[in-house]
PDB file of N, CA and C in Angstrom:
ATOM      1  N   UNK A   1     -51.114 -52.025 -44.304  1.00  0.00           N
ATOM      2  CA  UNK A   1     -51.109 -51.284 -43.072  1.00  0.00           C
ATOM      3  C   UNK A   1     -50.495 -52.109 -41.940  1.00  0.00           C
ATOM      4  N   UNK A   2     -50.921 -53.336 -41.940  1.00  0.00           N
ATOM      5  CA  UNK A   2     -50.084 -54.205 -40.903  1.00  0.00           C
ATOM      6  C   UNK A   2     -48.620 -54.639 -41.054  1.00  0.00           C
ATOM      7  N   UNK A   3     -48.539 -54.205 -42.298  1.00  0.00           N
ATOM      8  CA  UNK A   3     -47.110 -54.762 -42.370  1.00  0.00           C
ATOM      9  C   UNK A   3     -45.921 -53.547 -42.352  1.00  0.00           C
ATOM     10  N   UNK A   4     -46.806 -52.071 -42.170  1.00  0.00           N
ATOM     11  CA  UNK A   4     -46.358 -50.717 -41.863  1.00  0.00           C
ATOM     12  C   UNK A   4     -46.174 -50.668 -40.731  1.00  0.00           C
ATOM     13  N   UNK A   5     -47.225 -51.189 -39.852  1.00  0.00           N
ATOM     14  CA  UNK A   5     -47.079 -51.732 -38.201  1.00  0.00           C
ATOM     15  C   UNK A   5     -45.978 -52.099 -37.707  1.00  0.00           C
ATOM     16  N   UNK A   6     -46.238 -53.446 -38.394  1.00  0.00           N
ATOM     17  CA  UNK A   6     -45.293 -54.076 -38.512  1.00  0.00           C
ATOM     18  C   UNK A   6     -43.572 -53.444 -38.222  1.00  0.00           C
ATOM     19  N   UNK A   7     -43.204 -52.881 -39.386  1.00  0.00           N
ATOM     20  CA  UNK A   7     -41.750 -52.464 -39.627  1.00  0.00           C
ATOM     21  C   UNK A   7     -41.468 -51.011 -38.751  1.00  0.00           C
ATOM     22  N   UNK A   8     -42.196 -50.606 -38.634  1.00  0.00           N
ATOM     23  CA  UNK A   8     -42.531 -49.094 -37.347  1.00  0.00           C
ATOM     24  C   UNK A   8     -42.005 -50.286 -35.792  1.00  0.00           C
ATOM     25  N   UNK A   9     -42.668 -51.148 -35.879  1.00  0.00           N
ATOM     26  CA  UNK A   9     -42.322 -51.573 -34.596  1.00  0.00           C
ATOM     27  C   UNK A   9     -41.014 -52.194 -34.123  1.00  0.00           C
ATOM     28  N   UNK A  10     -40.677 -52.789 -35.375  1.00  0.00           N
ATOM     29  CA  UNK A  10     -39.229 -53.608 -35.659  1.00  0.00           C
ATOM     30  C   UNK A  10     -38.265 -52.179 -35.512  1.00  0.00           C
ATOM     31  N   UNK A  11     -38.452 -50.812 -36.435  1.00  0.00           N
ATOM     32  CA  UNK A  11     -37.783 -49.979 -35.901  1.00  0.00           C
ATOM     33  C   UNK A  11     -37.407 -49.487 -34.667  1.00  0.00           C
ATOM     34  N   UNK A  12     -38.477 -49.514 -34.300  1.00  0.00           N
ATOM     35  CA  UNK A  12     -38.689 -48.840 -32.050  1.00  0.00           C
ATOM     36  C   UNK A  12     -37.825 -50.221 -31.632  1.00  0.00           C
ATOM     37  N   UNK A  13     -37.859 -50.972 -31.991  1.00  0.00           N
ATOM     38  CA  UNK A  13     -37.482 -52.527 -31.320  1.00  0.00           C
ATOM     39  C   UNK A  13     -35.589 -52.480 -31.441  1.00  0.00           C
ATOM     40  N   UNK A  14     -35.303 -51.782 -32.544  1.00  0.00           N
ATOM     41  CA  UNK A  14     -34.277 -51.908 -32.989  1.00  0.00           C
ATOM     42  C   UNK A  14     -33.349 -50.088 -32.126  1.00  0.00           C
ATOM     43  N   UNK A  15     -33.804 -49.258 -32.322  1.00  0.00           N
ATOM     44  CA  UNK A  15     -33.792 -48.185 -31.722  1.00  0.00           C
ATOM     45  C   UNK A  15     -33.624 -47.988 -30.306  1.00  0.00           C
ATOM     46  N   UNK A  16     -34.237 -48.952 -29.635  1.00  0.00           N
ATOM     47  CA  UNK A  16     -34.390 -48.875 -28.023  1.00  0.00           C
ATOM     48  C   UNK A  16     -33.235 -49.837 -27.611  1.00  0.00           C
ATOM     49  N   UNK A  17     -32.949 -51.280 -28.627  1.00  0.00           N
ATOM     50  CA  UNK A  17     -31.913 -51.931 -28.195  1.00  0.00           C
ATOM     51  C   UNK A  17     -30.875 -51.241 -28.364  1.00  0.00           C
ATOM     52  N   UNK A  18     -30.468 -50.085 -29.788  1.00  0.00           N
ATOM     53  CA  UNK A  18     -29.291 -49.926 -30.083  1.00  0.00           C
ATOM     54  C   UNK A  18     -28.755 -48.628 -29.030  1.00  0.00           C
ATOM     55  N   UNK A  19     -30.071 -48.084 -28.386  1.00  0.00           N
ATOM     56  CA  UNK A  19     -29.502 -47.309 -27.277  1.00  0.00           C
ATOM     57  C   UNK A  19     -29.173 -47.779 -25.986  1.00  0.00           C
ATOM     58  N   UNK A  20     -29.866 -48.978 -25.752  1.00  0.00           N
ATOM     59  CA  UNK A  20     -29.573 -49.565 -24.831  1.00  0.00           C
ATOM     60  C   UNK A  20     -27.799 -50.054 -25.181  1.00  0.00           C
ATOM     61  N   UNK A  21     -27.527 -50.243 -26.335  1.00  0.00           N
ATOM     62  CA  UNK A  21     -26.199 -50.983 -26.407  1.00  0.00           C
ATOM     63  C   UNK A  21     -25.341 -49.513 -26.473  1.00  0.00           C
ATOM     64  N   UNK A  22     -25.674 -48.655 -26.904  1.00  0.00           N
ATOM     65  CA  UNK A  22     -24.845 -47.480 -26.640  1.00  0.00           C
ATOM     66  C   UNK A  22     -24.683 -47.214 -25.243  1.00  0.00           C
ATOM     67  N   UNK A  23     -25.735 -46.937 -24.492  1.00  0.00           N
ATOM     68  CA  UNK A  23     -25.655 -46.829 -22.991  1.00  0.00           C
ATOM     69  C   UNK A  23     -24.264 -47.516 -22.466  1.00  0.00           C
ATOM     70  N   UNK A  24     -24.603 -49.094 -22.467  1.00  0.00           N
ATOM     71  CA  UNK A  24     -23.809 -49.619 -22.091  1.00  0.00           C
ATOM     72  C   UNK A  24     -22.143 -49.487 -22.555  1.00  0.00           C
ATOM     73  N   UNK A  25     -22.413 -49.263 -24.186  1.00  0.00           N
ATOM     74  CA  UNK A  25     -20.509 -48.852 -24.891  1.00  0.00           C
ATOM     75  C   UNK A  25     -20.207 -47.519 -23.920  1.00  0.00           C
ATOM     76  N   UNK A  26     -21.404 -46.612 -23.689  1.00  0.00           N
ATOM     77  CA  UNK A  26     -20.846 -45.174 -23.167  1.00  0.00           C
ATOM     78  C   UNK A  26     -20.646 -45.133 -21.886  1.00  0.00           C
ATOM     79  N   UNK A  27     -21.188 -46.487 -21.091  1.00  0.00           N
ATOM     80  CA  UNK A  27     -21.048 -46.510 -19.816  1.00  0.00           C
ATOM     81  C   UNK A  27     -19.347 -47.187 -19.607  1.00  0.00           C
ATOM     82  N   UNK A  28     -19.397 -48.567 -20.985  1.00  0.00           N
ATOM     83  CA  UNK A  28     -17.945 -48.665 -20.724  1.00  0.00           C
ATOM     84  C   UNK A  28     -16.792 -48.224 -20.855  1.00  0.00           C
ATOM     85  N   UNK A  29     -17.489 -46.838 -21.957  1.00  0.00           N
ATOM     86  CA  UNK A  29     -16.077 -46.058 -22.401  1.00  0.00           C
ATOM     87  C   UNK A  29     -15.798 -44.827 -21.414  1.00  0.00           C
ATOM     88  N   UNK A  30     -16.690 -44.550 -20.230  1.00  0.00           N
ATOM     89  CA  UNK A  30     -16.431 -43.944 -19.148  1.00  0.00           C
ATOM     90  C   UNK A  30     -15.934 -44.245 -18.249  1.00  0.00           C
ATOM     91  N   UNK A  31     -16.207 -45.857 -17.854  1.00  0.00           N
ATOM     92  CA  UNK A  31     -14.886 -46.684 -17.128  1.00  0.00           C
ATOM     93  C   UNK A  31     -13.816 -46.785 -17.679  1.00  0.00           C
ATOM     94  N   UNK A  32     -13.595 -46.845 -19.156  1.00  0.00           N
ATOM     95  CA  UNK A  32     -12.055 -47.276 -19.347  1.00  0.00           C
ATOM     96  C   UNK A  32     -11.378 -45.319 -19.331  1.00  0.00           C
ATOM     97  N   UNK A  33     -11.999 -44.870 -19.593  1.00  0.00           N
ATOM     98  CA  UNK A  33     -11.568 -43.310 -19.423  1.00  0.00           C
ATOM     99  C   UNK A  33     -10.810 -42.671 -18.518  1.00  0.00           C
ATOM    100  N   UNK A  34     -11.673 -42.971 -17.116  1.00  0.00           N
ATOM    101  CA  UNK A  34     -11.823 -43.208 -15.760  1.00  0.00           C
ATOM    102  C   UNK A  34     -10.528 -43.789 -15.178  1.00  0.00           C
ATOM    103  N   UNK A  35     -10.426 -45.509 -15.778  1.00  0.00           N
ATOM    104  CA  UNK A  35      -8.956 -46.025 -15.620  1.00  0.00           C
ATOM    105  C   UNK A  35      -7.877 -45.839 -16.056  1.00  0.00           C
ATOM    106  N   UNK A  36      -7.586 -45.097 -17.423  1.00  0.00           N
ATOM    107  CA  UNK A  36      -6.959 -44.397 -18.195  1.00  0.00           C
ATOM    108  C   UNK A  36      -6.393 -43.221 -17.380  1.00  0.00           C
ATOM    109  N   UNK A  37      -7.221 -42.299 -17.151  1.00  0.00           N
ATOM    110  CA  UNK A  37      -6.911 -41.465 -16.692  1.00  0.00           C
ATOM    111  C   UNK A  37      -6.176 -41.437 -14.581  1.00  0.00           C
ATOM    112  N   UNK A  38      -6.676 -42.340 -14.071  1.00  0.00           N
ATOM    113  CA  UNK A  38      -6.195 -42.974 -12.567  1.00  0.00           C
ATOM    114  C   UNK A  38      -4.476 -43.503 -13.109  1.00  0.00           C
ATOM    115  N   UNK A  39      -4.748 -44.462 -13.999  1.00  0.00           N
ATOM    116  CA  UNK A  39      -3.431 -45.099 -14.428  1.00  0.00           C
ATOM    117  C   UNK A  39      -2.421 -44.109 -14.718  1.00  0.00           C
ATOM    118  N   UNK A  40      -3.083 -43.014 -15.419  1.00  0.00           N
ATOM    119  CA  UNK A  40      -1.823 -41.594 -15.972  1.00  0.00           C
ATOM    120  C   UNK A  40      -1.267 -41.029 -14.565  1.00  0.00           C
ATOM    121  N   UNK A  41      -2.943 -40.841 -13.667  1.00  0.00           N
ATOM    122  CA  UNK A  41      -2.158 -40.131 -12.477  1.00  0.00           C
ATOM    123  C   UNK A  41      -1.077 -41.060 -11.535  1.00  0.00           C
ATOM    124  N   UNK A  42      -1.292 -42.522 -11.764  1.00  0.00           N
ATOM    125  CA  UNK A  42      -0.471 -43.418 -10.733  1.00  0.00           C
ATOM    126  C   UNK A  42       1.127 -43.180 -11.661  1.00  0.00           C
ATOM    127  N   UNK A  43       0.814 -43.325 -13.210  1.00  0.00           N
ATOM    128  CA  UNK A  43       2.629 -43.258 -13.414  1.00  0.00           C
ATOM    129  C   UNK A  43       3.175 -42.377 -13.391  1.00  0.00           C
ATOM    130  N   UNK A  44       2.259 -40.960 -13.482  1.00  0.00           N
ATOM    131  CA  UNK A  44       2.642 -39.729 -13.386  1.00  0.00           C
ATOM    132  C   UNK A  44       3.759 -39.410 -11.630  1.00  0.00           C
ATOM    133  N   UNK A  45       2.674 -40.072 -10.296  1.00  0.00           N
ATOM    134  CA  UNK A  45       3.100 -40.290  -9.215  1.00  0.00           C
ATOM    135  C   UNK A  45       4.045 -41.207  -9.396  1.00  0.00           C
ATOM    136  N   UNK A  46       4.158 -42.544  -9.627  1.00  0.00           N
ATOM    137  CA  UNK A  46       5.968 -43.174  -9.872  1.00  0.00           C
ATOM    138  C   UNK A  46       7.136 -42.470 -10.146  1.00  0.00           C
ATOM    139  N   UNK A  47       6.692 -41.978 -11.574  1.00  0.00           N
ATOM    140  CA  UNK A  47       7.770 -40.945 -12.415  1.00  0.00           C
ATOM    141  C   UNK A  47       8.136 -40.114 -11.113  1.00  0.00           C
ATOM    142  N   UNK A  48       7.075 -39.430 -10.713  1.00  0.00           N
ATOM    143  CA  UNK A  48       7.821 -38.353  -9.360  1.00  0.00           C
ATOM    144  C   UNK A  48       8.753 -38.734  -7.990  1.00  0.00           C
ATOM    145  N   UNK A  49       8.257 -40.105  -7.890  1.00  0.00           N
ATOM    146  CA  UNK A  49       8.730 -40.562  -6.577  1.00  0.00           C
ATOM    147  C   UNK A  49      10.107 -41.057  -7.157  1.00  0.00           C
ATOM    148  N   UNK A  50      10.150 -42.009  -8.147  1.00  0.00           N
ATOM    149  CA  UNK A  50      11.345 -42.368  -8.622  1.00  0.00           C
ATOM    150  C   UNK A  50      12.492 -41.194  -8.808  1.00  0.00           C
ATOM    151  N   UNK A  51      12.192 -39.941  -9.228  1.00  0.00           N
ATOM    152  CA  UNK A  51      12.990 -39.463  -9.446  1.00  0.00           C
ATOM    153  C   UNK A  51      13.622 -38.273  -7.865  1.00  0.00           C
ATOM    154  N   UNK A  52      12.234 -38.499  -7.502  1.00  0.00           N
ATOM    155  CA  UNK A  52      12.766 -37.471  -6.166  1.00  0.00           C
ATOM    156  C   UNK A  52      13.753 -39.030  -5.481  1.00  0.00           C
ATOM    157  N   UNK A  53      13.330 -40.124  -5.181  1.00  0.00           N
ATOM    158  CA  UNK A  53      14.589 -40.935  -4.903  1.00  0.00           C
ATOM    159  C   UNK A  53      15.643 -40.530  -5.380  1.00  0.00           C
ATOM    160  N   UNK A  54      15.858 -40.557  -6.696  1.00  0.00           N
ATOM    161  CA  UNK A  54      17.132 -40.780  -7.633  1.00  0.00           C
ATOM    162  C   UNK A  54      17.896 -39.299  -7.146  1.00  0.00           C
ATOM    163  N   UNK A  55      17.249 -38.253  -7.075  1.00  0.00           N
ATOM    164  CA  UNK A  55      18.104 -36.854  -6.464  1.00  0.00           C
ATOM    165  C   UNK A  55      18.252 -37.023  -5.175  1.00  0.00           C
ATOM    166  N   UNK A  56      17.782 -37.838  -4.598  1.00  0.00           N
ATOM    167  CA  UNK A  56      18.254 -38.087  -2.992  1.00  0.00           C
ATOM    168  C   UNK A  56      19.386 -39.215  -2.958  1.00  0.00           C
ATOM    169  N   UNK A  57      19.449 -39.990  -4.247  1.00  0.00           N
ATOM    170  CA  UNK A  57      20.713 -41.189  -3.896  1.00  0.00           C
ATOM    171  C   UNK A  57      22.075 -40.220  -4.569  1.00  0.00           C
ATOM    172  N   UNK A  58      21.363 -39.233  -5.844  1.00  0.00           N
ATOM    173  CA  UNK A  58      22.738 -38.066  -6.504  1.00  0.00           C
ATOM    174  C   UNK A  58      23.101 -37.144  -4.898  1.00  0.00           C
ATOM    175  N   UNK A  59      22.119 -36.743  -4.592  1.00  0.00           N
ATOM    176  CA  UNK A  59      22.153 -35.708  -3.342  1.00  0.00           C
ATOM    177  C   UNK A  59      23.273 -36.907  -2.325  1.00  0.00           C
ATOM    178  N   UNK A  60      23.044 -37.925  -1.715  1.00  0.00           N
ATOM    179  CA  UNK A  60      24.026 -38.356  -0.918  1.00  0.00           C
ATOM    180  C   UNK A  60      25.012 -38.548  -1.264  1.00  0.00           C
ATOM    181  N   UNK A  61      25.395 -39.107  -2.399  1.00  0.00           N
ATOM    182  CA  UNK A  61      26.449 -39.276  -3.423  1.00  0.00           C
ATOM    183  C   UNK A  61      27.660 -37.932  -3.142  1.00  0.00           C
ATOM    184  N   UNK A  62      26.845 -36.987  -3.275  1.00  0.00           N
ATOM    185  CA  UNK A  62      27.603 -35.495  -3.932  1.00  0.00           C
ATOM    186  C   UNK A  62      27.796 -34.915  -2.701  1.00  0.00           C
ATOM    187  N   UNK A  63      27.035 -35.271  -1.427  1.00  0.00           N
ATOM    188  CA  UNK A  63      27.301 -34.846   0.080  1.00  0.00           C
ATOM    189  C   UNK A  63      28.942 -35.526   0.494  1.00  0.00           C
ATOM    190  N   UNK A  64      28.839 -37.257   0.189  1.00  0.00           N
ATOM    191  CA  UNK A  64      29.778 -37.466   0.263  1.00  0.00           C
ATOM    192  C   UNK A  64      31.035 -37.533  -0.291  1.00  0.00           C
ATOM    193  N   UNK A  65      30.722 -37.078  -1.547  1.00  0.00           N
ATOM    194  CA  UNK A  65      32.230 -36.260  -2.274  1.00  0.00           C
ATOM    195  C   UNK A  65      32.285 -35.285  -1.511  1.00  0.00           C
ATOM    196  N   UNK A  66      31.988 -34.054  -1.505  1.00  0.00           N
ATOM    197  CA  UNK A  66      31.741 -33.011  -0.717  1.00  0.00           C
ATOM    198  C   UNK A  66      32.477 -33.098   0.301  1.00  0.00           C
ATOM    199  N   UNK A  67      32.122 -34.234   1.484  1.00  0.00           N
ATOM    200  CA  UNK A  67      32.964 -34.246   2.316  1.00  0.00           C
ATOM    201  C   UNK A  67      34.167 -35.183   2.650  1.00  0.00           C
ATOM    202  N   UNK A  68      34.224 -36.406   1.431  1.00  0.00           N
ATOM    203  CA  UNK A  68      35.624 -36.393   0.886  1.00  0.00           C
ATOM    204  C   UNK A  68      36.734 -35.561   0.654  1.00  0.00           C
ATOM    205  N   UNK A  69      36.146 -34.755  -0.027  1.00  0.00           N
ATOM    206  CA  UNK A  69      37.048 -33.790  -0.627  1.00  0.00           C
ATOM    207  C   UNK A  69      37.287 -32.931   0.426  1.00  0.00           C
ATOM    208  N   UNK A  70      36.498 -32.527   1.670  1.00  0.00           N
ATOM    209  CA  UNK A  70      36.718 -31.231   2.326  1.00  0.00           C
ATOM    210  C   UNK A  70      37.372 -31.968   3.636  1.00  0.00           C
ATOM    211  N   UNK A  71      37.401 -33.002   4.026  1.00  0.00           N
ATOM    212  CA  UNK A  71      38.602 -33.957   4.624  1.00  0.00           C
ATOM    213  C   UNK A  71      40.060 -33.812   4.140  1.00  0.00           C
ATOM    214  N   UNK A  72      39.995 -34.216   2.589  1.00  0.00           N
ATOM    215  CA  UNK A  72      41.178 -34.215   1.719  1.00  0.00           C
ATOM    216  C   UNK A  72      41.908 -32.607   1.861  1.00  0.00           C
ATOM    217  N   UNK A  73      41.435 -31.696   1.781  1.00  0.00           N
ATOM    218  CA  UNK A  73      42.204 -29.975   1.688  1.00  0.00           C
ATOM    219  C   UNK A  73      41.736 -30.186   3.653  1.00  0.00           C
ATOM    220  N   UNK A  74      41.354 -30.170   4.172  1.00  0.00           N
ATOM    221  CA  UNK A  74      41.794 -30.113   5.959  1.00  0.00           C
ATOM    222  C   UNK A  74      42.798 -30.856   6.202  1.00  0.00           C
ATOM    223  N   UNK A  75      42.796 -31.958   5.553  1.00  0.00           N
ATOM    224  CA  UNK A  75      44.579 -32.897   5.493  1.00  0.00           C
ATOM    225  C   UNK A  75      45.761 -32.354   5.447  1.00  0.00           C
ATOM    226  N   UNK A  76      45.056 -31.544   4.028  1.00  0.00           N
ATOM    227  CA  UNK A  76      46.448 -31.119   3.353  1.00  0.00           C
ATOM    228  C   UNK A  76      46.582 -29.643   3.935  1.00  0.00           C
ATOM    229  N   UNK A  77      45.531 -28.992   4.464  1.00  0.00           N
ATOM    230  CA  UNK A  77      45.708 -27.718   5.277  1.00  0.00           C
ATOM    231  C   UNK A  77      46.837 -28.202   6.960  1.00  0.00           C
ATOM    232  N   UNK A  78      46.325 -29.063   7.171  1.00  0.00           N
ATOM    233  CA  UNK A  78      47.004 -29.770   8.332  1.00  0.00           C
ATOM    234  C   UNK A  78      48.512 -30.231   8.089  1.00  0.00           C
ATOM    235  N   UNK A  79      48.262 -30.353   7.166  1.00  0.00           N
ATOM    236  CA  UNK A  79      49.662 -31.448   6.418  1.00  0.00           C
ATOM    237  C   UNK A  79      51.003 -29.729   6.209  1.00  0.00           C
ATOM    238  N   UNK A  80      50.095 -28.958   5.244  1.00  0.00           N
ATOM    239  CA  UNK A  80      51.036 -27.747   5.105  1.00  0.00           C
ATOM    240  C   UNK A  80      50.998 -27.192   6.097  1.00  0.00           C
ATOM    241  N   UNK A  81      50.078 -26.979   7.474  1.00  0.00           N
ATOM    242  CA  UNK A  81      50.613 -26.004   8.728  1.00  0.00           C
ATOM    243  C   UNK A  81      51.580 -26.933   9.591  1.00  0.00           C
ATOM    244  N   UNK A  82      51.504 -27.913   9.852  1.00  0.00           N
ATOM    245  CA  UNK A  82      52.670 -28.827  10.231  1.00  0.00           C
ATOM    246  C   UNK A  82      53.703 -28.819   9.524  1.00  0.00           C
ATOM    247  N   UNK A  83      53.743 -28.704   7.886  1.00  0.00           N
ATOM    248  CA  UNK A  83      54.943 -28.425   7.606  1.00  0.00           C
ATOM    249  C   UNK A  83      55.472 -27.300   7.754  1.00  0.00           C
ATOM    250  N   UNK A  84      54.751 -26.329   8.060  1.00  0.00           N
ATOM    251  CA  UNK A  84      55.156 -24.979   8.370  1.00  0.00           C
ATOM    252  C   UNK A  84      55.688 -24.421  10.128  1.00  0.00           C
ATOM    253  N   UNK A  85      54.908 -25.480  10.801  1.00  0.00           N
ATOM    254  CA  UNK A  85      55.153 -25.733  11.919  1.00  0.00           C
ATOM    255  C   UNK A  85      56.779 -26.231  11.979  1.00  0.00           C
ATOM    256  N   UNK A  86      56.921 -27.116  11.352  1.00  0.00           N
ATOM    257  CA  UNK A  86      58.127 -27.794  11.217  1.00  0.00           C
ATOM    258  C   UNK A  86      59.691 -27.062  11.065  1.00  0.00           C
ATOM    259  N   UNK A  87      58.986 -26.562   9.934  1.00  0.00           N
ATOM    260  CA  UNK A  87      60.237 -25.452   9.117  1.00  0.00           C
ATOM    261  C   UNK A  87      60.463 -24.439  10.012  1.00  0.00           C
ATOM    262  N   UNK A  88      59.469 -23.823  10.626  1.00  0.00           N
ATOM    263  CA  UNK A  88      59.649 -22.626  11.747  1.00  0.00           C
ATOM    264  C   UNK A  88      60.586 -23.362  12.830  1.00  0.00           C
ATOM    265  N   UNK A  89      60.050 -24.704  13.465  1.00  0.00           N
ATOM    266  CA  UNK A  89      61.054 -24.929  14.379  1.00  0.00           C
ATOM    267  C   UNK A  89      62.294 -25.094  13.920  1.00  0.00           C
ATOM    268  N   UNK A  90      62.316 -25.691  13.202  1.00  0.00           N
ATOM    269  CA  UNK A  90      64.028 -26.330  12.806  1.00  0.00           C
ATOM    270  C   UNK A  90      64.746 -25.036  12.776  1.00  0.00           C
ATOM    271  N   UNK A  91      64.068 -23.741  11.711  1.00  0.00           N
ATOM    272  CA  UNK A  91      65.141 -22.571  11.660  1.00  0.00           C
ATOM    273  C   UNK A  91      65.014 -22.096  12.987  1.00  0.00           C
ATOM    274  N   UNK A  92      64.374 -22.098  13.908  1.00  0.00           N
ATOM    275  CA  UNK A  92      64.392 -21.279  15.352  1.00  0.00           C
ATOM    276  C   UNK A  92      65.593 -22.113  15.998  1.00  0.00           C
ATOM    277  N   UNK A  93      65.604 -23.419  16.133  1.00  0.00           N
ATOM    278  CA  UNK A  93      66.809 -24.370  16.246  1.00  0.00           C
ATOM    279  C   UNK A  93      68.165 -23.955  16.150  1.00  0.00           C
ATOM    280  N   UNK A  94      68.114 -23.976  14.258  1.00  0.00           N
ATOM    281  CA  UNK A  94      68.971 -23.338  13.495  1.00  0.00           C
ATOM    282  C   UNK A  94      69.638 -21.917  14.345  1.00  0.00           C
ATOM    283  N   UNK A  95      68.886 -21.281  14.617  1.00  0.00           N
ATOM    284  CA  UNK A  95      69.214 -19.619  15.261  1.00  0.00           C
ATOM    285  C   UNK A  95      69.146 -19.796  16.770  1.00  0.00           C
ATOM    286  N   UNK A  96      68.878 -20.539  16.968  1.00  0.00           N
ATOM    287  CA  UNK A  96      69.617 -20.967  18.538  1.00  0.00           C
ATOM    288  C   UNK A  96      71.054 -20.779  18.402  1.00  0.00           C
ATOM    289  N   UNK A  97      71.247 -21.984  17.631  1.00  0.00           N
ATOM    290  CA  UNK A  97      72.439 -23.143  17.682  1.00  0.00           C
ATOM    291  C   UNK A  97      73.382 -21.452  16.964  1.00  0.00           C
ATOM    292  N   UNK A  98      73.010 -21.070  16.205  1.00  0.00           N
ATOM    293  CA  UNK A  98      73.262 -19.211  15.648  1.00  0.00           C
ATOM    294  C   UNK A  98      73.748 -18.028  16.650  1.00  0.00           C
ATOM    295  N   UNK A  99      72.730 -18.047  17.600  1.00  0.00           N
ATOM    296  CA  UNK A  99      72.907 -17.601  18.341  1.00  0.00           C
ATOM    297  C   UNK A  99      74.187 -17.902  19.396  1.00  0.00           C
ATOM    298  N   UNK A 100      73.808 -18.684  19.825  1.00  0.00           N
ATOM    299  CA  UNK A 100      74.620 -19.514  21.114  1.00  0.00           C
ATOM    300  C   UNK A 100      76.079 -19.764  20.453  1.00  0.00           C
ATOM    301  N   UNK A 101      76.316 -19.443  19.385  1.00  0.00           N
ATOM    302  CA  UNK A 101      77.694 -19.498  18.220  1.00  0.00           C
ATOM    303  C   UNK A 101      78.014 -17.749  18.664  1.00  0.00           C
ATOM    304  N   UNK A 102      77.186 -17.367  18.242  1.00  0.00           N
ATOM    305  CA  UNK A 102      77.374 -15.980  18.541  1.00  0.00           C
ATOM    306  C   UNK A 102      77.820 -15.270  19.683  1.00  0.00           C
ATOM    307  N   UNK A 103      76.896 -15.574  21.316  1.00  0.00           N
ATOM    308  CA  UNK A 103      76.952 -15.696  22.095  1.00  0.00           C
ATOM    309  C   UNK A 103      78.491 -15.975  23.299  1.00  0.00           C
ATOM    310  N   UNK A 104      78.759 -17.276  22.548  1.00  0.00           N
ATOM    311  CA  UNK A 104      80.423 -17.510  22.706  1.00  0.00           C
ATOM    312  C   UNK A 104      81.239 -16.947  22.482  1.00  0.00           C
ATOM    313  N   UNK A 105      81.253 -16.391  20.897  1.00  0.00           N
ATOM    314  CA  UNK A 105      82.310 -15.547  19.956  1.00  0.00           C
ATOM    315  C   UNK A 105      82.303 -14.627  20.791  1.00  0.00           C
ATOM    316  N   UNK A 106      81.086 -13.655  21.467  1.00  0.00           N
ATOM    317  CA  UNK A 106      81.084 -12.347  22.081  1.00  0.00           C
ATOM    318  C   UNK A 106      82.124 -12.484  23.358  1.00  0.00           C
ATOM    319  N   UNK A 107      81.941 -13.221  24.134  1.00  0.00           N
ATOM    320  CA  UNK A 107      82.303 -13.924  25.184  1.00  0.00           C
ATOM    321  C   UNK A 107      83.325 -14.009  25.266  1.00  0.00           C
ATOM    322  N   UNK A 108      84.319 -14.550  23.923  1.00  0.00           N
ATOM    323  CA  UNK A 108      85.782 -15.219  23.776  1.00  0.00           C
ATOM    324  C   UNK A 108      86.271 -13.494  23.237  1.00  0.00           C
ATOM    325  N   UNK A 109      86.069 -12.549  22.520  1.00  0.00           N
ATOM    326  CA  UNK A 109      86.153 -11.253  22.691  1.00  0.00           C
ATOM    327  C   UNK A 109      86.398 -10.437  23.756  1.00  0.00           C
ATOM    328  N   UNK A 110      85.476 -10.869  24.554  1.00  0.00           N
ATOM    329  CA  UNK A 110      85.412  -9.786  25.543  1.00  0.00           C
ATOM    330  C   UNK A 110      86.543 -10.047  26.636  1.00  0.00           C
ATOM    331  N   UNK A 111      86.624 -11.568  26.773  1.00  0.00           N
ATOM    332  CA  UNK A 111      87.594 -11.861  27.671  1.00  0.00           C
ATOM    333  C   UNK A 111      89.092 -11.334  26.725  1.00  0.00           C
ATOM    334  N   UNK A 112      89.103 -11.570  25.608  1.00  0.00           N
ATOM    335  CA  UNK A 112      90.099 -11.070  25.177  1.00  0.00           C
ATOM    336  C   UNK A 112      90.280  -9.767  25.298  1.00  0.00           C
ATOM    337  N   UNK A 113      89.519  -8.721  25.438  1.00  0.00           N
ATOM    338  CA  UNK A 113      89.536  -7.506  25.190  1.00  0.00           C
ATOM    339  C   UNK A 113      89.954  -7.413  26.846  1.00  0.00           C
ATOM    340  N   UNK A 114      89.755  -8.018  27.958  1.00  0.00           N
ATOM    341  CA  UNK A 114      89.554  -7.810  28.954  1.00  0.00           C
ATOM    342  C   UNK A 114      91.637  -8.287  29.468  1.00  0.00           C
ATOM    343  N   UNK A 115      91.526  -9.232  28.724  1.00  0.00           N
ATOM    344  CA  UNK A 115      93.319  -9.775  28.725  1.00  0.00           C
ATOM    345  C   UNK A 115      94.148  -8.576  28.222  1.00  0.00           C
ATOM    346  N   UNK A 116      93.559  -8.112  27.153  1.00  0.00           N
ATOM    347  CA  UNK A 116      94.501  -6.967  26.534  1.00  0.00           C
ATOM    348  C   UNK A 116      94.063  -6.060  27.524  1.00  0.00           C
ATOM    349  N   UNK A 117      93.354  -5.293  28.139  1.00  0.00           N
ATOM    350  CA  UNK A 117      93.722  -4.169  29.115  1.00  0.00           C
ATOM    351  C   UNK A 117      94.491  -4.819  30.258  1.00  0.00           C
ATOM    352  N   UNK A 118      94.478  -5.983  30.637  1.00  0.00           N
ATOM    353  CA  UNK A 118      94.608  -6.271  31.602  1.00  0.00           C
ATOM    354  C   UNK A 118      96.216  -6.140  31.710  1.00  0.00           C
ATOM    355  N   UNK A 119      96.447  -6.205  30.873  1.00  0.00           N
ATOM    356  CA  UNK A 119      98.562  -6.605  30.174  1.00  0.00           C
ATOM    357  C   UNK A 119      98.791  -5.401  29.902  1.00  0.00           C
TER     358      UNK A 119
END
């Protein structure tokens, strides 16, 4: 009977420590859980920030092609209305210098026409 005591008590003895040591595994496997899960939300937040950077360094990037390029065709919009500018004057020139040819010829006519009645 005492040695039934005995091993009944060694059980409770053994029972109360091994919950006590569970306590403590379940207390530590709720901290590492805990940090596990903080750590997911911190790389989860990196991953986001890094990448909203990275579309803001593509985003400036592509602003300034953008307005590379829309410099480059205002150039060349500038470049072809000046040449068009150009070409218009020269032939208006051209039809001056046309004209004022013309102008004379009429001139050297008329006085002629004006000699022949005149005779």
């Amino acid at each position: 009977l005492h040695e039934t005591n005995r091993q009944d008590s060694v059980r409770r003895v053994r029972r109360t420590v091994a919950r006590f040591e569970n306590k403590h595994l379940a207390q530590s496997f709720r901290t590492w859980q805990k940090t596990a899960e903080e750590q997911g939300k911190n790389e989860r937040l990196v991953h986001r920030t890094m990448a909203r950077l990275q579309r803001r360094h593509l985003a400036r990037g592509f602003a300034k092609w953008a307005e590379a390029c829309s410099l480059a065709r205002m150039e060349d919009l500038v470049e072809h209305q000046n040449g068009r500018l150009l070409n218009r004057t020269i032939a208006r020139f051209q039809r001056m210098h046309l004209s004022a040819g013309w102008t004379k010829w009429v001139a050297v006519c008329h006085r002629s026409e004006l000699q022949d009645v005149a005779e």
